[in-house]
Every structure is written in structure tokens, then in C-alpha cells.
N, C-alpha and C. Protein backbone atom coordinates (compact mmCIF):
# COMPACT_ATOMS: atom_id res chain seq x y z
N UNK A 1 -22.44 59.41 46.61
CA UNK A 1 -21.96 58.09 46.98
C UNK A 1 -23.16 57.26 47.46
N UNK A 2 -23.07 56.23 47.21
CA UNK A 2 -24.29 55.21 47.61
C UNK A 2 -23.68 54.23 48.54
N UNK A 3 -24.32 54.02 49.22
CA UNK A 3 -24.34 53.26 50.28
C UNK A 3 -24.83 52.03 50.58
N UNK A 4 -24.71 50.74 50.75
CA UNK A 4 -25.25 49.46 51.10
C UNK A 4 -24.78 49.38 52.02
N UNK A 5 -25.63 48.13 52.86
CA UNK A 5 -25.65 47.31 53.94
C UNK A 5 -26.25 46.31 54.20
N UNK A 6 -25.63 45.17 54.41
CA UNK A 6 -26.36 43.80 54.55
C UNK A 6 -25.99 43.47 56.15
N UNK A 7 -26.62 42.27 56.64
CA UNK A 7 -26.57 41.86 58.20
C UNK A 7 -26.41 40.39 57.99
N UNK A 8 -25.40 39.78 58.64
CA UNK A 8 -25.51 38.33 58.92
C UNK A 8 -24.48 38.35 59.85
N UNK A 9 -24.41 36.56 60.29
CA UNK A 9 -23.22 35.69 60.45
C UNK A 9 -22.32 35.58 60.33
N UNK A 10 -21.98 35.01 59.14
CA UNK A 10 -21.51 35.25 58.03
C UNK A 10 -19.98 34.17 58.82
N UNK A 11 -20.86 32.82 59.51
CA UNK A 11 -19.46 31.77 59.52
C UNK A 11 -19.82 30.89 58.92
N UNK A 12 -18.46 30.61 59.19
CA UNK A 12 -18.13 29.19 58.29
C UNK A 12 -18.27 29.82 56.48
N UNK A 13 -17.21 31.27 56.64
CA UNK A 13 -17.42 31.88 55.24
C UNK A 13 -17.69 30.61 54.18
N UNK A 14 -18.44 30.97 52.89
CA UNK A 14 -18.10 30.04 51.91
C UNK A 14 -18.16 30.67 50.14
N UNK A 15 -18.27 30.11 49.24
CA UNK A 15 -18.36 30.96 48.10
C UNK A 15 -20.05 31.83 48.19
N UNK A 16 -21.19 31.20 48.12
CA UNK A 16 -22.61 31.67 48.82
C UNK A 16 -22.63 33.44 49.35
N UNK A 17 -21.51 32.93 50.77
CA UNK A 17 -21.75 34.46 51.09
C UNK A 17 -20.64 35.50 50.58
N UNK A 18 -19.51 35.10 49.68
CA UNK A 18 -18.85 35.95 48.82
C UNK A 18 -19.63 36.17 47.65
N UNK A 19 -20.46 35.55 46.84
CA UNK A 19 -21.42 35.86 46.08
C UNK A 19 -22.16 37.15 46.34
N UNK A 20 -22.75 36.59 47.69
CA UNK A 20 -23.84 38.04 47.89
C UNK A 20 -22.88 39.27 48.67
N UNK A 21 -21.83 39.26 49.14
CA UNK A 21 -20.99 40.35 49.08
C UNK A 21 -20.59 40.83 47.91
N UNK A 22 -20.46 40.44 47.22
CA UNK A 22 -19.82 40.81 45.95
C UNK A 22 -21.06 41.52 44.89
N UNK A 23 -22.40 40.92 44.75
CA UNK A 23 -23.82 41.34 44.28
C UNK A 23 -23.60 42.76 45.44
N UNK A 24 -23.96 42.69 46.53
CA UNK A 24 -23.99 43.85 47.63
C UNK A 24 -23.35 45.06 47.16
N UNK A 25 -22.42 44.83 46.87
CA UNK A 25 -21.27 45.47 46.48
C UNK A 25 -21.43 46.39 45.60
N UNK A 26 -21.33 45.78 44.37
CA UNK A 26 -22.10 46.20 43.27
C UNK A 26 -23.14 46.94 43.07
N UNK A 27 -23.96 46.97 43.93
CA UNK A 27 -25.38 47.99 44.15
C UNK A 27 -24.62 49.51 44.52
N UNK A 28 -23.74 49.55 44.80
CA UNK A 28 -23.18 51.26 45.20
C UNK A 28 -21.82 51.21 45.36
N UNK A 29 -21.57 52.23 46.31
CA UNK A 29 -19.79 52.65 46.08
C UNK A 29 -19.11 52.24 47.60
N UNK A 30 -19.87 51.97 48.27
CA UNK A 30 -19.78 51.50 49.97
C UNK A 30 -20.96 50.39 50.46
N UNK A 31 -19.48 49.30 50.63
CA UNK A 31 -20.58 48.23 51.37
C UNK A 31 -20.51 48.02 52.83
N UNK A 32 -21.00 48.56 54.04
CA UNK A 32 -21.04 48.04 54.94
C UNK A 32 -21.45 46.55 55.62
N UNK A 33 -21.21 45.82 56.33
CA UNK A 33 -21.68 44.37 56.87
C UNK A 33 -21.91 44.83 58.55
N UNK A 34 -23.28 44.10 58.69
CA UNK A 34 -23.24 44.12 60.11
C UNK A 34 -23.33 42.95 60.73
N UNK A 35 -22.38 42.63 61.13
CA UNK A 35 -22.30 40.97 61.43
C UNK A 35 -22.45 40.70 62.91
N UNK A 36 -23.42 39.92 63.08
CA UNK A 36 -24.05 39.88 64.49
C UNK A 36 -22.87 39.15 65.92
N UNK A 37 -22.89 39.91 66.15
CA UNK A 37 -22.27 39.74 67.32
C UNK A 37 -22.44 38.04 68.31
N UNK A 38 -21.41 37.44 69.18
CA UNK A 38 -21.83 35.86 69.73
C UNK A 38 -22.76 36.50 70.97
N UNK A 39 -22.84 37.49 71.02
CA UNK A 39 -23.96 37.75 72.20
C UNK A 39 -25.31 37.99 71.69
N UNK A 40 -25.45 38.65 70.22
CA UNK A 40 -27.01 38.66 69.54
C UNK A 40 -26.74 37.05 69.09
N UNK A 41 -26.71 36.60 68.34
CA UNK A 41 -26.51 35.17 68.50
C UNK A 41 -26.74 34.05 69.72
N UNK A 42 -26.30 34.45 70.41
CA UNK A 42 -26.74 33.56 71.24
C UNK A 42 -28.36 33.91 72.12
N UNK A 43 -28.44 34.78 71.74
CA UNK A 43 -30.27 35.72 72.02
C UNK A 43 -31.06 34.80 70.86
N UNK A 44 -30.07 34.34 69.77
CA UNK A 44 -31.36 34.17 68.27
C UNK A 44 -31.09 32.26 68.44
N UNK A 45 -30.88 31.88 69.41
CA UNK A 45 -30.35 30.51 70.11
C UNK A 45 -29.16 29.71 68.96
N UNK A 46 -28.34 30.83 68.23
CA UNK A 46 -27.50 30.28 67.39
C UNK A 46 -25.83 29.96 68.08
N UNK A 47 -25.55 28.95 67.65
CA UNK A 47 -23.88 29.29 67.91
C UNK A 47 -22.94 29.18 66.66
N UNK A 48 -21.96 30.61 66.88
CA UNK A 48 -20.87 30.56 65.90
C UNK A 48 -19.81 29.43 65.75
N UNK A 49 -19.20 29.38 64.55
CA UNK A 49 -17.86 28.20 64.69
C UNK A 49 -16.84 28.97 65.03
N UNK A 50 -16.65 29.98 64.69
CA UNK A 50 -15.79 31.41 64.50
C UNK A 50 -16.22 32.29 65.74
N UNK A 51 -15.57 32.84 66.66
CA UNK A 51 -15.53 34.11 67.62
C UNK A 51 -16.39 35.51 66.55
N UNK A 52 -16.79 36.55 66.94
CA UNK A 52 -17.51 37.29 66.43
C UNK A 52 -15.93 38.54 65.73
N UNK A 53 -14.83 38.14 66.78
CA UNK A 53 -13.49 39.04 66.29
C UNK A 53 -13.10 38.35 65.08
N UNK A 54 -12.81 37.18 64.89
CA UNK A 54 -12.12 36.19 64.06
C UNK A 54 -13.27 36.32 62.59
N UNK A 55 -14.69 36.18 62.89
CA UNK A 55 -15.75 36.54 61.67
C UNK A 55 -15.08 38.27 61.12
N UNK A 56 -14.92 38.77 61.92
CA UNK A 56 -14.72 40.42 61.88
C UNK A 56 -13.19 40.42 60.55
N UNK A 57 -12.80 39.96 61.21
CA UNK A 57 -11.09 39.74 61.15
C UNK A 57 -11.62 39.34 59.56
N UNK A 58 -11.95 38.09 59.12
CA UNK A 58 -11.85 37.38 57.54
C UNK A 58 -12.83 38.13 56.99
N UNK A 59 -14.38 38.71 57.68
CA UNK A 59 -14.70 40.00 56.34
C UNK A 59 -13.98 41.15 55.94
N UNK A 60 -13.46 41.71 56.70
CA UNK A 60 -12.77 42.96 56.57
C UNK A 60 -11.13 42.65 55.46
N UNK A 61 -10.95 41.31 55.21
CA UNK A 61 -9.87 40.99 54.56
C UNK A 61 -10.76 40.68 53.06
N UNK A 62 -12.40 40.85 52.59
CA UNK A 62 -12.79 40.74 51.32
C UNK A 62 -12.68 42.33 50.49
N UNK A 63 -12.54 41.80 49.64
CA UNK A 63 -12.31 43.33 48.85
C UNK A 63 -14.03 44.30 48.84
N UNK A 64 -14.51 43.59 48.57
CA UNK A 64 -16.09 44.02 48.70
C UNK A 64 -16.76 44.87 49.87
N UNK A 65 -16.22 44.33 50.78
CA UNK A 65 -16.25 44.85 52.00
C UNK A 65 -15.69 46.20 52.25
N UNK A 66 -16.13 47.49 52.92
CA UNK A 66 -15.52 48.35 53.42
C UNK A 66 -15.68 48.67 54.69
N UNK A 67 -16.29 48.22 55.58
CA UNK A 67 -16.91 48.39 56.98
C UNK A 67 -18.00 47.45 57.67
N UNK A 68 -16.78 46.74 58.77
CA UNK A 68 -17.79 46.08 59.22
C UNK A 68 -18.54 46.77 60.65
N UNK A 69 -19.57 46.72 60.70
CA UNK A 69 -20.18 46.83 62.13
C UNK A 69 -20.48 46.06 63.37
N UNK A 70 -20.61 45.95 64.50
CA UNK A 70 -21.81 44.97 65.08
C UNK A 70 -22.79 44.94 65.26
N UNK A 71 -23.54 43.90 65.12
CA UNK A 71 -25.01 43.71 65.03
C UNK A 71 -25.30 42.82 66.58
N UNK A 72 -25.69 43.92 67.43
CA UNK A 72 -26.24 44.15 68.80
C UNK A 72 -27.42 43.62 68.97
N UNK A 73 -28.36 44.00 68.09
CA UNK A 73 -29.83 43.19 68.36
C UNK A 73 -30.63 43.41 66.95
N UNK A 74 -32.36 43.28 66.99
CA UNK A 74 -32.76 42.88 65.88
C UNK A 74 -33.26 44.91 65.69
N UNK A 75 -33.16 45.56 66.58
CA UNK A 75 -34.20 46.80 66.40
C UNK A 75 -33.13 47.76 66.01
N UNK A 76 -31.50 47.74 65.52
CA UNK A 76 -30.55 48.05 65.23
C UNK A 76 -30.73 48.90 63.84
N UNK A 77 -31.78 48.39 63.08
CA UNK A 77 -31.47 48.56 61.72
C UNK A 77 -31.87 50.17 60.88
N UNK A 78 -32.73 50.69 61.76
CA UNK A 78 -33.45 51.92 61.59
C UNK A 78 -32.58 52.93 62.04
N UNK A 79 -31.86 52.62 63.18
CA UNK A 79 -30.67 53.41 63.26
C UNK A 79 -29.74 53.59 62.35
N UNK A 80 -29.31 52.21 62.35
CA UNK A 80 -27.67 51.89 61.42
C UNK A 80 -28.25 52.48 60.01
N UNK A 81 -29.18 52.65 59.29
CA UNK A 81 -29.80 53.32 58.16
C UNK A 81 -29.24 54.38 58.19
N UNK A 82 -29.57 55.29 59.45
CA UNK A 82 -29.50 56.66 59.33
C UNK A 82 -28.39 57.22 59.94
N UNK A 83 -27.60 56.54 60.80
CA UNK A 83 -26.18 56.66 61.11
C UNK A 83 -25.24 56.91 60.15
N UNK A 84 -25.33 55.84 59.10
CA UNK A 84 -24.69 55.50 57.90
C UNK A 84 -24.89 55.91 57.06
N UNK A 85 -25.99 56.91 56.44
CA UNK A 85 -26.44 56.99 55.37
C UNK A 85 -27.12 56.06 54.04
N UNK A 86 -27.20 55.19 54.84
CA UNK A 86 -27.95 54.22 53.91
C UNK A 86 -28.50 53.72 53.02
N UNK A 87 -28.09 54.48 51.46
CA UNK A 87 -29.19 53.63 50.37
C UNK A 87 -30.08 52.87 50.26
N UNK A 88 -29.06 51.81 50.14
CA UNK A 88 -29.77 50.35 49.69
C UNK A 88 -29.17 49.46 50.83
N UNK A 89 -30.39 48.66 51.13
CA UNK A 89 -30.42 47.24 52.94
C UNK A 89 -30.87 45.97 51.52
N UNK A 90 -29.71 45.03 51.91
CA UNK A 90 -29.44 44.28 50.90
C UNK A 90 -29.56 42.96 51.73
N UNK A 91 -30.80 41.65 51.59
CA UNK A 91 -30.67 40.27 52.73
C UNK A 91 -30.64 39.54 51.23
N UNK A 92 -30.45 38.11 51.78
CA UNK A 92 -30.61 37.21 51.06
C UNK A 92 -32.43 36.80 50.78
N UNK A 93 -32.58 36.17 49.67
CA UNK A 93 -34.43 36.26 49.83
C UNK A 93 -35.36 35.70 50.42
N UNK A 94 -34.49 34.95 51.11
CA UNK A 94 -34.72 34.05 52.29
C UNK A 94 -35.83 34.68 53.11
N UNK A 95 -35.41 36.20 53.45
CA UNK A 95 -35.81 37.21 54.40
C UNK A 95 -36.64 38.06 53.73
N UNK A 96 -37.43 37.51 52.55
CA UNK A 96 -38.02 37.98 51.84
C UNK A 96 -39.21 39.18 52.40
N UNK A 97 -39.18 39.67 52.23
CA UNK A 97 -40.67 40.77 53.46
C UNK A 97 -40.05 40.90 54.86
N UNK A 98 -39.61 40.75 55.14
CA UNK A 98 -39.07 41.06 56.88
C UNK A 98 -38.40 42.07 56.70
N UNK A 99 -37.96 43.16 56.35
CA UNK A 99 -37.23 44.31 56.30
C UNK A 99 -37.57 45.43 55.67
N UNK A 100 -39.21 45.12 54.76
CA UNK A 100 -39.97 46.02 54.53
C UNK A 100 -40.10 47.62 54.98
N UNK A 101 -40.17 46.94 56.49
CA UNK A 101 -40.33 48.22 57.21
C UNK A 101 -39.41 49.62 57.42
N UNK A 102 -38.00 48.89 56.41
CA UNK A 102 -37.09 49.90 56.20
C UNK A 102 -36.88 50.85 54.79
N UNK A 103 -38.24 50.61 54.01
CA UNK A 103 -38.31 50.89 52.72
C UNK A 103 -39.09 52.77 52.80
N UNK A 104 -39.06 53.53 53.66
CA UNK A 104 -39.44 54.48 54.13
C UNK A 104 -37.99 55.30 54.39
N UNK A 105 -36.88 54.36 54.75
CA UNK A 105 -35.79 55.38 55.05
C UNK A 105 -35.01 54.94 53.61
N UNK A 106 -34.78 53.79 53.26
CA UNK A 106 -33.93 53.25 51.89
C UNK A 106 -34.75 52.22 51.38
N UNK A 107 -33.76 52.19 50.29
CA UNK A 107 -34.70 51.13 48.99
C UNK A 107 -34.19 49.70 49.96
N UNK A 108 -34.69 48.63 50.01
CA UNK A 108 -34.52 47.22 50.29
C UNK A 108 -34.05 46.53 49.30
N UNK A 109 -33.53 45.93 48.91
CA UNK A 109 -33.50 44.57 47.67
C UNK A 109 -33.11 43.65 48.45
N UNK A 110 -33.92 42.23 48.06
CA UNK A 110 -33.52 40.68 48.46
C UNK A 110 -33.24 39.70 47.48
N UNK A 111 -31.92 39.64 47.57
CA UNK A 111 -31.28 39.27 46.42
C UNK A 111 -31.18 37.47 46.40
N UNK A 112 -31.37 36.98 45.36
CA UNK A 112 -31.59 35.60 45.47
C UNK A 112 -30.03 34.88 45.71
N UNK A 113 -30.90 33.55 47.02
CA UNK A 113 -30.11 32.92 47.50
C UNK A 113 -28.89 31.78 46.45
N UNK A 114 -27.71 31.52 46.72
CA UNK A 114 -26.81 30.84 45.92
C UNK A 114 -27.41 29.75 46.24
N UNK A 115 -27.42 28.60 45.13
CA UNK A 115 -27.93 27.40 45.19
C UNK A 115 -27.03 26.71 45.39
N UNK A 116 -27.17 25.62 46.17
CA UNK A 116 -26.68 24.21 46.64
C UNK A 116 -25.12 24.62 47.66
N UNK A 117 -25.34 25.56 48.33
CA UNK A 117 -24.33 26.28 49.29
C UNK A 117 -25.06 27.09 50.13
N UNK A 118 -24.74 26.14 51.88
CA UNK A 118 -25.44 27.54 52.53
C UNK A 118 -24.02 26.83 54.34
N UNK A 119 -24.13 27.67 55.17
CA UNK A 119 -23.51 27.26 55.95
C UNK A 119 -24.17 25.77 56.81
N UNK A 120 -25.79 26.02 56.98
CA UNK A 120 -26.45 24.84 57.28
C UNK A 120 -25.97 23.68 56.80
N UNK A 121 -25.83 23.76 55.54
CA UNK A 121 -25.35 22.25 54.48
C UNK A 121 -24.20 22.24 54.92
N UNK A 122 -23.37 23.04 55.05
CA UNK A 122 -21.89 22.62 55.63
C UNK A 122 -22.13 21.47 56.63
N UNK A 123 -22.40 22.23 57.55
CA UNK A 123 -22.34 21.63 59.16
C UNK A 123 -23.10 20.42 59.02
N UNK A 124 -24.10 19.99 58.28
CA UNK A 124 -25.20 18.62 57.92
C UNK A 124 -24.09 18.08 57.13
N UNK A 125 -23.27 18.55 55.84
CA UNK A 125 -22.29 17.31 55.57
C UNK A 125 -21.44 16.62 56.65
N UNK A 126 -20.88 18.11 57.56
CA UNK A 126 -19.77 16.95 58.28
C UNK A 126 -20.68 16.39 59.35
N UNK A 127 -21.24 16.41 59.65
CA UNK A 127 -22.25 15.89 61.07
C UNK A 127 -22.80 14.23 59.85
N UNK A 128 -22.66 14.36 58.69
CA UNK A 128 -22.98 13.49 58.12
C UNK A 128 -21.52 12.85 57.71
N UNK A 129 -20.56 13.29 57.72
CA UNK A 129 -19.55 12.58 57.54
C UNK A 129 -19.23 12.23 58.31
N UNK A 130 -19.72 11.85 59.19
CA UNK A 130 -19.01 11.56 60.97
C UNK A 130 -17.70 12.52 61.47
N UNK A 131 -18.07 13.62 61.34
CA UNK A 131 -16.75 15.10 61.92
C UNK A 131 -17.79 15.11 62.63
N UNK A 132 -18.10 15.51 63.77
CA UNK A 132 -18.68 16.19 64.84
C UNK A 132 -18.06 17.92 64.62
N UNK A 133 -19.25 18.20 64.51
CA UNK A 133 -19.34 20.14 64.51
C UNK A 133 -18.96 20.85 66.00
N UNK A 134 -18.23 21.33 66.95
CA UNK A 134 -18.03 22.03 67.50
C UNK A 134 -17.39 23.17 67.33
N UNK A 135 -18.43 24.25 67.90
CA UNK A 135 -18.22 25.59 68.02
C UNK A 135 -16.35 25.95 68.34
N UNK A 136 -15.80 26.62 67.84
CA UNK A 136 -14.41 26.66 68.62
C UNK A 136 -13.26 27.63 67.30
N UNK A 137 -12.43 28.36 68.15
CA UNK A 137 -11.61 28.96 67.40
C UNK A 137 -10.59 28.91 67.56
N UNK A 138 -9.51 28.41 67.03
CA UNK A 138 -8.32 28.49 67.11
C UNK A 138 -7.31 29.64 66.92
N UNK A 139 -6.05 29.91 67.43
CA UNK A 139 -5.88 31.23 68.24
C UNK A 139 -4.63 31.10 67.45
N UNK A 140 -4.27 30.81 65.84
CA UNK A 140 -3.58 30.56 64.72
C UNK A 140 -2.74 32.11 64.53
């Protein structure tokens, strides 16, 4: 059985990051996600739109997906490799060379980014449409 694992965000889902779940996917027979937690997040000075349960909650409902994790901090990954059994550590190419250092326990691939879709552009349309962006989850 082969094993993947990718790490993000992963709010304000959009087609972009079902793309690269779905590529992820495809590389083996198990895809794990480690989706960073609002407390590593707020360490990387980011804020979610989505609670880190509610992000949890809508990956675990993609078919691609078989396990999500949390992503606690940045020195996580050398573990979660070998915890998991790890194949293949799958980023967008964004992160092109930064994960190198895990090519000793598994293969890496950085798979190219979806064009003209990213969550940034979200939040810049409506901040450009006059919606004001606040962080917040509704309890639906």
C-alpha cells in the first residue's frame, strides 16, 4: 500500500485545492491531509475563515481524502513520515525545495499549482467587491 500526505489550510475550500487532493490521491492507495491547526496558524500570523474542526469536518467529507491529521507545528513532518508510513509528501510548487529535507525518508513531489484559483484571490475579490472578509464560523 502506498501512502501520501500533503499539509495545508485548506479554507475557504475551492476547486484548486480539490484538484490537488484528487492529483494527491492518485499517487497511491492512502491519502492523508495534515491540516494545520488555528493555533499553528496563528504562530505562521495567518487567520482561518473556517474553525480548524469545521476545515476538519468538509475534508474528511472528500472522497480523496482518507485521514485527516493536525498540523501542530512546522518540525511535525519527519515524524508524521514515519508514524504513517509515508511514501510520497505531496505540496503545491509553490513550496518548491522546502521539503527536500524529507527526500531521505520518502519520495517528495511538488505538484503544479491550479491556475487563476487560489484562496488569496478569493478573499482580494471580495475585499474588492466591497464584502469585508471576516474570520468567523457559523454553527449551521
Amino acid at each position: 500500500m502506498t501512502t501520501v500526505i500533503t499539509y495545508g489550510t485548506f479554507d475557504l475550500l475551492h476547486w484548486g485545492h480539490i484538484r490537488l487532493l484528487e492529483r494527491a490521491a492518485a499517487l497511491g492507495d492512502k491519502l492523508i491531509v495534515a491540516l494545520s491547526t488555528d493555533e499553528f496558524n496563528a504562530q505562521k500570523h495567518k487567520e482561518a475563515y473556517h474553525s480548524y474542526e469545521h476545515r476538519k469536518y468538509i475534508l474528511e467529507a472528500i472522497r480523496y481524502v482518507d485521514q485527516v491529521i493536525p498540523e501542530k507545528d512546522w518540525d511535525q513532518k519527519i515524524g508524521d513520515v514515519k508514524r504513517f508510513g509515508v511514501d510520497i509528501f505531496v505540496m503545491g510548487d509553490d513550496w518548491k525545495g522546502q521539503f527536500d529535507f524529507l527526500k531521505p525518508y520518502c519520495k517528495v513531489i511538488y505538484l503544479p499549482r491550479t491556475q487563476g484559483i487560489s484562496t488569496t484571490k478569493i478573499k482580494t475579490d471580495l475585499i474588492d467587491d466591497g464584502q469585508e472578509y471576516l474570520p468567523k464560523d457559523d454553527q449551521a
